[in-house]
Protein backbone atom coordinates (compact mmCIF):
# COMPACT_ATOMS: atom_id res chain seq x y z
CA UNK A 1 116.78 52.84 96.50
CA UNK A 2 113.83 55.64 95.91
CA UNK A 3 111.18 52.35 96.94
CA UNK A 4 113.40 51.80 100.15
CA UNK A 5 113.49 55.57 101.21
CA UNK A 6 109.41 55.34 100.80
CA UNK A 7 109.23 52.18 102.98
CA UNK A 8 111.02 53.95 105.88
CA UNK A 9 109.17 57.12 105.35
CA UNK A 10 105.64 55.33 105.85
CA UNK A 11 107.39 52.98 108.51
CA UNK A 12 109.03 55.50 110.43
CA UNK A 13 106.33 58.74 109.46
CA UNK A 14 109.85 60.27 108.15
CA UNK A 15 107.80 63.45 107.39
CA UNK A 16 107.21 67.00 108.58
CA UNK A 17 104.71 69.75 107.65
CA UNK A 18 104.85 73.22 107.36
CA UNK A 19 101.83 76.00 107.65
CA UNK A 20 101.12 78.56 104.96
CA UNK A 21 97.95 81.04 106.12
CA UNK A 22 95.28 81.96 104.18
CA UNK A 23 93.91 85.60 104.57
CA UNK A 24 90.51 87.28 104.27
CA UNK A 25 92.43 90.33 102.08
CA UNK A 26 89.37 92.58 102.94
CA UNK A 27 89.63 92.32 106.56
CA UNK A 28 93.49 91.35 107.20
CA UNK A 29 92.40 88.28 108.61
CA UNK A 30 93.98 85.06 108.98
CA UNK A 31 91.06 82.71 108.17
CA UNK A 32 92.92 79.40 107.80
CA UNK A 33 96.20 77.45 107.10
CA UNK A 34 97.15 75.27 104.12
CA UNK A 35 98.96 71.56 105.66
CA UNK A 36 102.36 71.30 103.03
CA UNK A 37 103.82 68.03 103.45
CA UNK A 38 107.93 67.63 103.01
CA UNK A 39 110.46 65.34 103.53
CA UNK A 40 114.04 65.20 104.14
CA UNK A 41 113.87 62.02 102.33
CA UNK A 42 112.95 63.19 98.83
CA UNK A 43 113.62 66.83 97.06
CA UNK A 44 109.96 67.27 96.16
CA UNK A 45 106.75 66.38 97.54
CA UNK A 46 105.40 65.61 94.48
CA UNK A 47 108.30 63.21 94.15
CA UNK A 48 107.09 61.32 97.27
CA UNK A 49 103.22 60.90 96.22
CA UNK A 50 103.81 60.14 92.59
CA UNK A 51 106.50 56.97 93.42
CA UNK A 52 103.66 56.70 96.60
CA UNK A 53 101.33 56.41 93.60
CA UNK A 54 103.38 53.81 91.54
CA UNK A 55 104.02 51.80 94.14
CA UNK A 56 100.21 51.33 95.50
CA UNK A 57 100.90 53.02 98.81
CA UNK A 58 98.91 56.23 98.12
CA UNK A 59 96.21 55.94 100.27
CA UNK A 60 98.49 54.84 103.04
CA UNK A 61 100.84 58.04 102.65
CA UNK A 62 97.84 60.26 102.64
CA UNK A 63 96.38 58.95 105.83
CA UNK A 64 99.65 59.16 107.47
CA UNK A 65 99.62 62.96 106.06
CA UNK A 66 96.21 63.77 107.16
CA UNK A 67 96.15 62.23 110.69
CA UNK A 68 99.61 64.24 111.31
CA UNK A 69 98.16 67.34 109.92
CA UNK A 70 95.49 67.31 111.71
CA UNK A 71 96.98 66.76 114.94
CA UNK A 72 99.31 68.99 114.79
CA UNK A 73 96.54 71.81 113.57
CA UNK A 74 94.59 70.62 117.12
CA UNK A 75 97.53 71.23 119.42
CA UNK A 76 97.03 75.04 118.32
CA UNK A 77 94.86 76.78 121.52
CA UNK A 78 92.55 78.58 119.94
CA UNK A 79 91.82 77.21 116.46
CA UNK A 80 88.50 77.47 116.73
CA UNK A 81 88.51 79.96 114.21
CA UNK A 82 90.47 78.79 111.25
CA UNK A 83 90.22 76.27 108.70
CA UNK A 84 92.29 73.43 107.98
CA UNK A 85 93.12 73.12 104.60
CA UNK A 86 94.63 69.40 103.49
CA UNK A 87 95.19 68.20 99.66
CA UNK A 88 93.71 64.83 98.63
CA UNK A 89 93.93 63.12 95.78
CA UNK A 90 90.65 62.35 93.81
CA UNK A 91 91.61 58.34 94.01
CA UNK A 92 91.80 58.44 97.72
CA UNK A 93 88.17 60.45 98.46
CA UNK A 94 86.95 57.92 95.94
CA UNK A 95 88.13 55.21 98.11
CA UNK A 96 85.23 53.58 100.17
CA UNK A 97 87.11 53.52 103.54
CA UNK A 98 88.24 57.31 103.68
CA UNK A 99 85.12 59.01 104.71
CA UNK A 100 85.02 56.97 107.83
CA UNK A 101 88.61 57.30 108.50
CA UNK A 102 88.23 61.05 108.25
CA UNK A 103 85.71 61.03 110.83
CA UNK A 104 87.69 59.16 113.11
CA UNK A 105 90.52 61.56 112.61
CA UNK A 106 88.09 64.47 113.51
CA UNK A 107 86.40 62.00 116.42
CA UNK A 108 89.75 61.61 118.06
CA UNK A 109 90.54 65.58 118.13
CA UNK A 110 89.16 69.00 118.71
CA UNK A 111 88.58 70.07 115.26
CA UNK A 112 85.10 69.68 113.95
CA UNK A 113 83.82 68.75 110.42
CA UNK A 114 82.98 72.64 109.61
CA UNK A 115 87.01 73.19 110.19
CA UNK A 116 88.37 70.81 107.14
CA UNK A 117 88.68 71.87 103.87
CA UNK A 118 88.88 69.25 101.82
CA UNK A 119 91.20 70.56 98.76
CA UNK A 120 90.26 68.13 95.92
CA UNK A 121 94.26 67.98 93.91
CA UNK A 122 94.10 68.88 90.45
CA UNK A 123 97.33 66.72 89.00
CA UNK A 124 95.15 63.57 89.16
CA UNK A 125 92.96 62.96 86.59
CA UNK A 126 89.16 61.91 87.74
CA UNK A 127 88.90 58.75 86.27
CA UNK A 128 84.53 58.04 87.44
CA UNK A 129 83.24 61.81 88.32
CA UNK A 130 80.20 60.45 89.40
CA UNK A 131 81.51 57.96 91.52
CA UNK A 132 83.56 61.10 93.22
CA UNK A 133 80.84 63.14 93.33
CA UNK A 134 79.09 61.06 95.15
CA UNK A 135 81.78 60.86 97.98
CA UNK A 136 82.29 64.26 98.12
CA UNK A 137 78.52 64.90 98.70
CA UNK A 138 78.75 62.27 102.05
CA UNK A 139 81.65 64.24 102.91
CA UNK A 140 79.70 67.50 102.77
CA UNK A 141 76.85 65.81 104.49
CA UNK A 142 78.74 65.07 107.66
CA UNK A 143 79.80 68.62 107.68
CA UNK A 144 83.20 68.59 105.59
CA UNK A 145 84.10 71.17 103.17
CA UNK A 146 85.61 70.69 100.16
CA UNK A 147 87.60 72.89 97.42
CA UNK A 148 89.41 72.33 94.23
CA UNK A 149 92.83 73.60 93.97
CA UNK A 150 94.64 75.15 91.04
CA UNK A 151 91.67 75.88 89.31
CA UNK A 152 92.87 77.14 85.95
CA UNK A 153 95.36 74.18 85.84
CA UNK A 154 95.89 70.64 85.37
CA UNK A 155 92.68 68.67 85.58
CA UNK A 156 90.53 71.24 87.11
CA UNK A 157 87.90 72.15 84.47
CA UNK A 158 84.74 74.23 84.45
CA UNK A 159 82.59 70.87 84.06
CA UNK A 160 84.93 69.54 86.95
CA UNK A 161 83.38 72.46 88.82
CA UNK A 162 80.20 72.19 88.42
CA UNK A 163 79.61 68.80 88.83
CA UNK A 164 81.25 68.42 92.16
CA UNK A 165 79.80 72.03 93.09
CA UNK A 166 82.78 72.73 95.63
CA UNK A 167 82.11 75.77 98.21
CA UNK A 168 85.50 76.80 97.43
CA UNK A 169 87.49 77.35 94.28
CA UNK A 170 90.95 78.31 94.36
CA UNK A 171 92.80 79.73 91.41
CA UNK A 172 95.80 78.74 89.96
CA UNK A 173 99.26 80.92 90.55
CA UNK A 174 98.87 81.51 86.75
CA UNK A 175 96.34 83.82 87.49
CA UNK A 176 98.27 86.36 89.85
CA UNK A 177 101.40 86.08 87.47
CA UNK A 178 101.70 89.54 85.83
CA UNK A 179 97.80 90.25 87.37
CA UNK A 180 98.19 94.05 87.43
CA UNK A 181 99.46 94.36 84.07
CA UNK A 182 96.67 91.99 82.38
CA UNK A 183 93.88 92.99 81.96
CA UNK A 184 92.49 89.11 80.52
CA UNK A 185 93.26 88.10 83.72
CA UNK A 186 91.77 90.43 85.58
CA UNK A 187 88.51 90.22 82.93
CA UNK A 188 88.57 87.00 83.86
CA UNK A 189 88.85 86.16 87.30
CA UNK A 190 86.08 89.12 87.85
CA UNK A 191 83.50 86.91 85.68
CA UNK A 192 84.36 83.81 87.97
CA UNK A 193 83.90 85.85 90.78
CA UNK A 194 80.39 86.39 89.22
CA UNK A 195 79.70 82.86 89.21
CA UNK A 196 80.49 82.12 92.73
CA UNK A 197 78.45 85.21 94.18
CA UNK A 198 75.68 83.50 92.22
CA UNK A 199 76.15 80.06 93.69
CA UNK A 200 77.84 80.83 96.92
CA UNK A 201 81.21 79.64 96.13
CA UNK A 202 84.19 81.55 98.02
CA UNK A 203 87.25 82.06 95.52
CA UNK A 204 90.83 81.94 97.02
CA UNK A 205 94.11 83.24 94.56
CA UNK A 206 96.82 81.89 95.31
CA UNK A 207 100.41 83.07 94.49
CA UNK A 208 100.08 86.58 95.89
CA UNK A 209 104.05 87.58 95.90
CA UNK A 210 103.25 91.58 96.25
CA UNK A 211 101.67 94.32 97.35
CA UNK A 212 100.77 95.24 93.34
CA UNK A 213 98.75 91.92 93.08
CA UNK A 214 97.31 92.26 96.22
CA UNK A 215 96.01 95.70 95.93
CA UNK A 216 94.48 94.44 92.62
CA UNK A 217 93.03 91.39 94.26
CA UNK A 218 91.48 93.37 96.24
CA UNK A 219 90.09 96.16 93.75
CA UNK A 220 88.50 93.03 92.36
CA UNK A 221 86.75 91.80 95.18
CA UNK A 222 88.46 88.88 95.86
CA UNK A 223 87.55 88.13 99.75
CA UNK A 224 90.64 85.70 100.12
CA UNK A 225 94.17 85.18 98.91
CA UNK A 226 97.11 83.13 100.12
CA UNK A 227 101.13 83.65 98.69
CA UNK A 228 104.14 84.56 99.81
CA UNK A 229 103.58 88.14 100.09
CA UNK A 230 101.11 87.30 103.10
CA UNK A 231 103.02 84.38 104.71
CA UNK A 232 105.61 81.77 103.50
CA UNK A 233 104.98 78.26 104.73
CA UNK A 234 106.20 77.65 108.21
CA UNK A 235 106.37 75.51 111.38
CA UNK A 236 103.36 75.27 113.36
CA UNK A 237 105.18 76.80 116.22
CA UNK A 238 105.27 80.35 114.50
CA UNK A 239 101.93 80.35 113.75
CA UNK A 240 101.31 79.67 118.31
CA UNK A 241 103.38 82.67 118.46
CA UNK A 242 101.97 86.22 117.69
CA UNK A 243 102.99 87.34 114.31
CA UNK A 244 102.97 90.47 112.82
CA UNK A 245 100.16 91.21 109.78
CA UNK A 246 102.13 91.50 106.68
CA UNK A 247 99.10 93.62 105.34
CA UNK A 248 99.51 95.88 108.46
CA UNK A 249 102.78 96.71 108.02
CA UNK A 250 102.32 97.67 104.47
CA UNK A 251 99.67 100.09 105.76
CA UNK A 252 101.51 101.51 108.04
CA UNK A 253 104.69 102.06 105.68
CA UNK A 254 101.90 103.74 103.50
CA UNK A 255 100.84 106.05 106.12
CA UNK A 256 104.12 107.41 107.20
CA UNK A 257 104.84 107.63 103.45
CA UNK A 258 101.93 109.60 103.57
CA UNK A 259 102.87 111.83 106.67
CA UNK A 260 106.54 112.79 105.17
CA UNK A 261 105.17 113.75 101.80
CA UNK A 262 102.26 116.06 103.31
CA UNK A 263 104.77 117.15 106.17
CA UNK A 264 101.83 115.90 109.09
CA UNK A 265 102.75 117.06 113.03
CA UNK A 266 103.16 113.81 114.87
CA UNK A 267 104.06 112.33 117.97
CA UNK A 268 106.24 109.65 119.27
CA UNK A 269 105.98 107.49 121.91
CA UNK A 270 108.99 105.68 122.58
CA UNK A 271 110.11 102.65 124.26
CA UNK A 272 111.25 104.26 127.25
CA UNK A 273 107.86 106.08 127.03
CA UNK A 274 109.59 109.37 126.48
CA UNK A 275 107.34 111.73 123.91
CA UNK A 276 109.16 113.62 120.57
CA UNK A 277 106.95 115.88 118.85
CA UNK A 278 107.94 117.03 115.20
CA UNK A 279 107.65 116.28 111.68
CA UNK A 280 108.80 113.07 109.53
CA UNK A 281 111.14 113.97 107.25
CA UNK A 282 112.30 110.75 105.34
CA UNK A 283 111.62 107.46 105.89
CA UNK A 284 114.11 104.17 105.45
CA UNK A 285 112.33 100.94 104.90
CA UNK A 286 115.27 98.80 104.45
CA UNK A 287 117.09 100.09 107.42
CA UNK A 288 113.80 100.74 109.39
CA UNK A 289 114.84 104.46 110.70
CA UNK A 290 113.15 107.67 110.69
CA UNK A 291 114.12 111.20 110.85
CA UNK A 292 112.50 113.25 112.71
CA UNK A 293 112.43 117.30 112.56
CA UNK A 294 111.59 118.27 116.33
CA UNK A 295 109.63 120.83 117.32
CA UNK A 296 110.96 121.34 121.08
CA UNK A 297 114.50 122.12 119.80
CA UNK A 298 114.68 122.49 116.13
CA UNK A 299 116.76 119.99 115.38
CA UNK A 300 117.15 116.63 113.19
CA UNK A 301 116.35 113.01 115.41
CA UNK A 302 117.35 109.88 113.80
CA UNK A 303 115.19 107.45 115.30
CA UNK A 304 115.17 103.52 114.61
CA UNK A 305 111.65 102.00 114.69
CA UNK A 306 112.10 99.42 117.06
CA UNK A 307 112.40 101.97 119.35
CA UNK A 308 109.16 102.93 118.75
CA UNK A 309 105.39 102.27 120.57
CA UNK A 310 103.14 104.13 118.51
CA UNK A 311 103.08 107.10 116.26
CA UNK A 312 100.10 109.64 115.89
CA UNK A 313 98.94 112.78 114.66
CA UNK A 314 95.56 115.10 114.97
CA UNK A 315 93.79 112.31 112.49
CA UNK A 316 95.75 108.78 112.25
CA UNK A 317 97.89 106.46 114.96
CA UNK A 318 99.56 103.95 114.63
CA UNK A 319 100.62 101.39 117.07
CA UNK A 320 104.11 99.38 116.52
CA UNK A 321 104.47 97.25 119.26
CA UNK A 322 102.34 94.52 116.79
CA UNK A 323 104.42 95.07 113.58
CA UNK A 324 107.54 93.43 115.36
C-alpha cells in the first residue's frame, strides 16, 4: 500500500509546498523563505523521503521537490531579494547528475545561482565527506549557496562544519528551547557566533516561538532567525499578498504599553479621518480596543483598532494601516 501511494505521488507530483520566512531579526526583514514539502498522501514528510529512500526513488522525489519549489518561488514578482531555501539530502548533492540538473532548474527560471540556498539535511549520515565536499565546492563555484541545517542535531558535527565550510549554519530548535532561561545555551551559541564572524559564516536559529527568545536572539547578535513566532509555514499566495511584520506589531503593542503607563498626549487618526486627542488609558490585546481619555470633552472613548490609521504623540507615531 505505502509503495503504491509513493508511485502515484512521483507519477502524479501528488505534492504541495508551503513557505516559512526567514527574518533578518535586526532589521525586521524578510530575507528569504524555507520550501516545506507535504503531502496529503502521507502524515509526515519525513515519512515520504525515508520509504522514498528505501525504495531507491530518492533522487527522483527530490528533483520533483526542487523543480516545484523553485517554480513556484519564481512566479513571486519581485523575488529578487530573497533567498530560496530547499533541503537536500547529502546522497543526492553527492550524486554526479544533480549539479547540472540544478542549473537547468535555475536556466529555465528567473532565480539566479546567488538566490538558492542549498540546506545540506542533517538526518542522513555522510557516508564519503570528501566526495561531498567536493560537490558542494562546484556548487558554490557556479554561484550556489549552501547551509547545514539543524546544526546541533543529528549528523551535523563541528568537523561536518568545517570541512564543507558552509556560508550558513543554522541551529537546531534545541537551541531556542528554554533560551532565555539558559544561560549554556546562550554561552554557547554566542561562541559559535564567534566563529562565524571570524570566517564569514551567517548563523540562522530556528524555532523562535516568542517574543522572550527573540528579544534574546537578538541581545546576542544573532542577525537571522526563523520560527513560528515570525511566520508559520504557508501558501505561496500569502506571502504575494502584503503581510503584516510580526516584529512590528510587537513594537507597536510595546509602545502603546509604553504610552498608557507614562500617561503620553496622543492623537488619533481614524478611519473616517476624524482626529481624537487624549490620553490611553488601558490597552486590550486580545480584543484589540483602546480607551481613550479625551481631551475635547472629558470623557472615556472606547475605540477598536481597526478603526484606526495611525497614532502619535510629540515624540513617537505609529502607523496601523500595515499591522492589519
Amino acid at each position: 500500500m505505502s509503495v503504491s501511494k509513493l508511485e502515484t505521488l512521483i507519477k502524479n507530483n501528488d505534492f504541495y509546498h508551503l513557505y516559512q520566512p526567514i527574518y533578518d531579526i535586526q532589521r525586521w526583514e524578510i530575507i528569504g523563505v524555507e520550501v516545506l514539502f507535504r503531502s496529503d498522501l502521507f502524515v509526515s514528510p519525513v515519512e515520504v523521503f525515508e520509504l522514498a529512500k528505501e525504495e531507491g526513488k530518492l533522487i527522483d522525489l527530490e528533483k520533483l521537490s526542487i523543480s516545484k519549489g523553485i517554480t513556484g518561488f519564481s512566479n513571486l514578482s519581485d523575488n529578487d531579494h530573497l533567498h530560496l531555501y530547499i533541503n537536500v539530502f547529502p546522497s543526492t548533492i553527492s550524486n554526479p547528475l544533480f549539479r547540472e540538473f540544478l542549473n537547468q532548474q535555475v536556466k529555465q527560471s528567473n532565480v539566479k545561482q546567488q538566490q538558492i540556498v542549498i540546506e545540506i539535511i542533517e538526518s542522513e549520515a555522510i557516508r564519503d565527506l570528501l566526495e561531498l565536499k567536493s560537490h558542494i565546492r562546484r556548487l558554490k563555484n557556479d554561484g550556489f549557496i549552501t547551509a547545514i541545517d539543524d546544526v546541533g542535531k543529528g549528523a551535523s558535527t563541528l568537523q561536518t562544519i568545517m570541512e564543507l565550510e558552509p556560508q550558513i549554519i543554522k541551529m537546531d530548535h534545541y537551541f531556542s528551547e528554554e533560551l532565555p532561561y539558559s544561560t549554556l545555551k546562550q554561552r554557547m551559541l554566542e561562541s559559535l557566533l564567534g566563529y562565524c564572524r571570524q570566517t564569514d559564516t551567517k548563523m540562522i536559529l530556528e524555532g523562535i516561538e516568542s517574543i522572550k527568545i527573540l528579544e534574546v536572539a537578538k541581545s546576542l547578535g544573532i542577525q537571522e532567525g526563523q520560527g513560528f513566532y515570525l511566520g508559520v509555514p504557508n501558501t505561496l499566495e500569502t506571502f504575494l499578498a502584503d503581510q503584516p511584520n510580526p516584529c512590528e506589531i510587537e513594537q507597536f503593542n510595546q509602545q502603546i504599553k509604553s504610552w498608557v503607563q507614562n500617561k503620553v498626549p496622543v492623537k488619533l487618526k481614524l478611519s473616517d479621518d476624524q482626529l481624537v486627542s487624549g490620553t490611553i488609558i488601558l490597552f486590550d490585546k486580545r480584543s484589540q480596543r483602546i480607551m481613550v481619555y479625551t481631551n475635547d470633552d472629558e470623557k472615556i472613548e472606547h475605540i477598536e483598532l481597526k478603526h484606526v490609521k495611525n497614532i502619535s504623540s510629540e515624540k513617537s507615531y505609529m502607523s496601523i494601516d500595515n499591522l492589519r
